[in-house]
Protein backbone atom coordinates (compact mmCIF):
# COMPACT_ATOMS: atom_id res chain seq x y z
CA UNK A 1 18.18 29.34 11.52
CA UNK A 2 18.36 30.27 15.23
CA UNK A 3 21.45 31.99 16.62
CA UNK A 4 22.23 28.78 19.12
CA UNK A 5 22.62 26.70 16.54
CA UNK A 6 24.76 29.04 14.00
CA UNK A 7 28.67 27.78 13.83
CA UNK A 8 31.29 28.16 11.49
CA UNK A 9 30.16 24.90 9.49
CA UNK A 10 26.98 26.69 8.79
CA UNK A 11 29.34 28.99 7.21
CA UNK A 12 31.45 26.75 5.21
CA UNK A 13 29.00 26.30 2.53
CA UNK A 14 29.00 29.20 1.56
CA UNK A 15 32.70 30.27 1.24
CA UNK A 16 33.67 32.29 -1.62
CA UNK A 17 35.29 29.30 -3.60
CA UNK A 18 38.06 32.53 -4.87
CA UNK A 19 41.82 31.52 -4.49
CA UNK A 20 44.35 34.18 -4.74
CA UNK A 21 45.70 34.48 -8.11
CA UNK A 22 42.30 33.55 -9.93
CA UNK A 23 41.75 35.37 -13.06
CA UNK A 24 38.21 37.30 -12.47
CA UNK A 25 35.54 35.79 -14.84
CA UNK A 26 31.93 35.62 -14.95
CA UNK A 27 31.66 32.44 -13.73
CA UNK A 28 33.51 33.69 -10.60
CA UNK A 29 31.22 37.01 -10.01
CA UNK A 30 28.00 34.70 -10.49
CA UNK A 31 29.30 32.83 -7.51
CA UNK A 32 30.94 35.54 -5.44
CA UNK A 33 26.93 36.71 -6.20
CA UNK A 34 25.16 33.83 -4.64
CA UNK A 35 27.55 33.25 -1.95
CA UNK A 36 27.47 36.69 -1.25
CA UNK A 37 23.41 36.20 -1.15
CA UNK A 38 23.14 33.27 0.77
CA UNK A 39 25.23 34.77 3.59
CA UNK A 40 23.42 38.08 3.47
CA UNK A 41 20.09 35.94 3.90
CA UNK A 42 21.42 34.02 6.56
CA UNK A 43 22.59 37.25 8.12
CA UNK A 44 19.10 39.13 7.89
CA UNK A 45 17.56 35.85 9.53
CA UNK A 46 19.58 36.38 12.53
CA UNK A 47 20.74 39.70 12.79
CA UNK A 48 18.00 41.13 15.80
CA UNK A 49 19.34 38.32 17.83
CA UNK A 50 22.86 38.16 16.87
CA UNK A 51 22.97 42.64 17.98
CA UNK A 52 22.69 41.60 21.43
CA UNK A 53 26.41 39.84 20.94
CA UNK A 54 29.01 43.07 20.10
CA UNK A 55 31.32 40.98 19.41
CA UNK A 56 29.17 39.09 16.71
CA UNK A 57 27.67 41.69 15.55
CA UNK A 58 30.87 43.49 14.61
CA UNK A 59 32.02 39.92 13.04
CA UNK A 60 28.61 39.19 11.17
CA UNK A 61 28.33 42.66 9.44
CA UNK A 62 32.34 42.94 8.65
CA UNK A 63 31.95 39.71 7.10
CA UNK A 64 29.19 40.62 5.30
CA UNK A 65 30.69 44.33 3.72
CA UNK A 66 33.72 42.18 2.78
CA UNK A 67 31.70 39.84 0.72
CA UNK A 68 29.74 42.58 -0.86
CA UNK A 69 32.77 44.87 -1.55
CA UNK A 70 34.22 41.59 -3.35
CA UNK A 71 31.01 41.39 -5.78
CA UNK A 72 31.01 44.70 -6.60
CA UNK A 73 34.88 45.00 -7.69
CA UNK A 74 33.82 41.55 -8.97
CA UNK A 75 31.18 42.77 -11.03
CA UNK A 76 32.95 46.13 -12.01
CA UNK A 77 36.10 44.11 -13.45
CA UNK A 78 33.98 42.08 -15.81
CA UNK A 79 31.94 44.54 -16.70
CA UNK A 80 35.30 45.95 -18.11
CA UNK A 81 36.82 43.11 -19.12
CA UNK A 82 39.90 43.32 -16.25
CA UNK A 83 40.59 39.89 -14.97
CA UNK A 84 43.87 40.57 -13.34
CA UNK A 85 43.79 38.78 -10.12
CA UNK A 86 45.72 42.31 -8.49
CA UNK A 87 43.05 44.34 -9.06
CA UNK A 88 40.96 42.14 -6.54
CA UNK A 89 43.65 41.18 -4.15
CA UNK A 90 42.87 43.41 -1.23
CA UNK A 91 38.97 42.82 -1.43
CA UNK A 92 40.23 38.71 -1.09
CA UNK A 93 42.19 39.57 1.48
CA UNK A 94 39.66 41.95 3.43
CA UNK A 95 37.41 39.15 2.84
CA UNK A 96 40.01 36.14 4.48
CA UNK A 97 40.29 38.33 7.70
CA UNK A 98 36.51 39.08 7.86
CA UNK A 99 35.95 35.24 7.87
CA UNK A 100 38.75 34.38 10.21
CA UNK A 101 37.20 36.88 12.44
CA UNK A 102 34.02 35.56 12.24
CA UNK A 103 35.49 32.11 12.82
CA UNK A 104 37.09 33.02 16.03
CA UNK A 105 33.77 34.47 17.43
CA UNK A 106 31.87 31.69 16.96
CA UNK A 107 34.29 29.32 18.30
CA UNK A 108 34.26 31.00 21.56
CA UNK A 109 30.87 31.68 21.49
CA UNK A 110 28.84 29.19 24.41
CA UNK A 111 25.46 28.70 22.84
């Protein structure tokens, strides 16, 4: 996918499907782990082109740490057996504020 043509529909795909107070199963870390994977591809596939934009730079990687620092407390808490929606809670919310950014830079973006 080009940069031009990236919005925040390209995006929406891909959203963590997580809503705060979900327990922390499996099932949730084995999506958290392909979202999390799709968005990283999509990332890589535009990043050179995207570094020229601060602004979306900053947005695209901050967006893309949140999402993997949600996996991996993901993955630690059912590795454990935790699935106390608290111990995730700041990762979710890390993870809302990465995307909102990331949604406001693209809408004012003028491909």
């Amino acid at each position: 996918m080009m940069l031009q043509h990236l919005s925040i529909t390209d995006l929406q795909p891909i959203a963590l499907g997580y809503e705060e107070g979900q327990d922390v199963t499996p099932e949730l870390l084995k999506r958290a782990e392909r979202v999390y994977q799709a968005y990283h591809d999509k990332y890589l596939s535009i990043k050179d082109e995207a570094f020229k934009n601060e602004k979306l730079r900053s947005a695209l990687i901050s967006h893309d740490v949140s999402l993997e620092f949600f996996v991996n407390q993901a993955r630690s808490m059912v590795r454990y057996g935790r699935t106390d929606s608290l111990d995730i809670f700041s990762y979710y919310l890390e993870y809302n504020d990465s995307y909102g950014y990331l949604r406001d830079v693209l809408n004012k973006m003028c491909f």
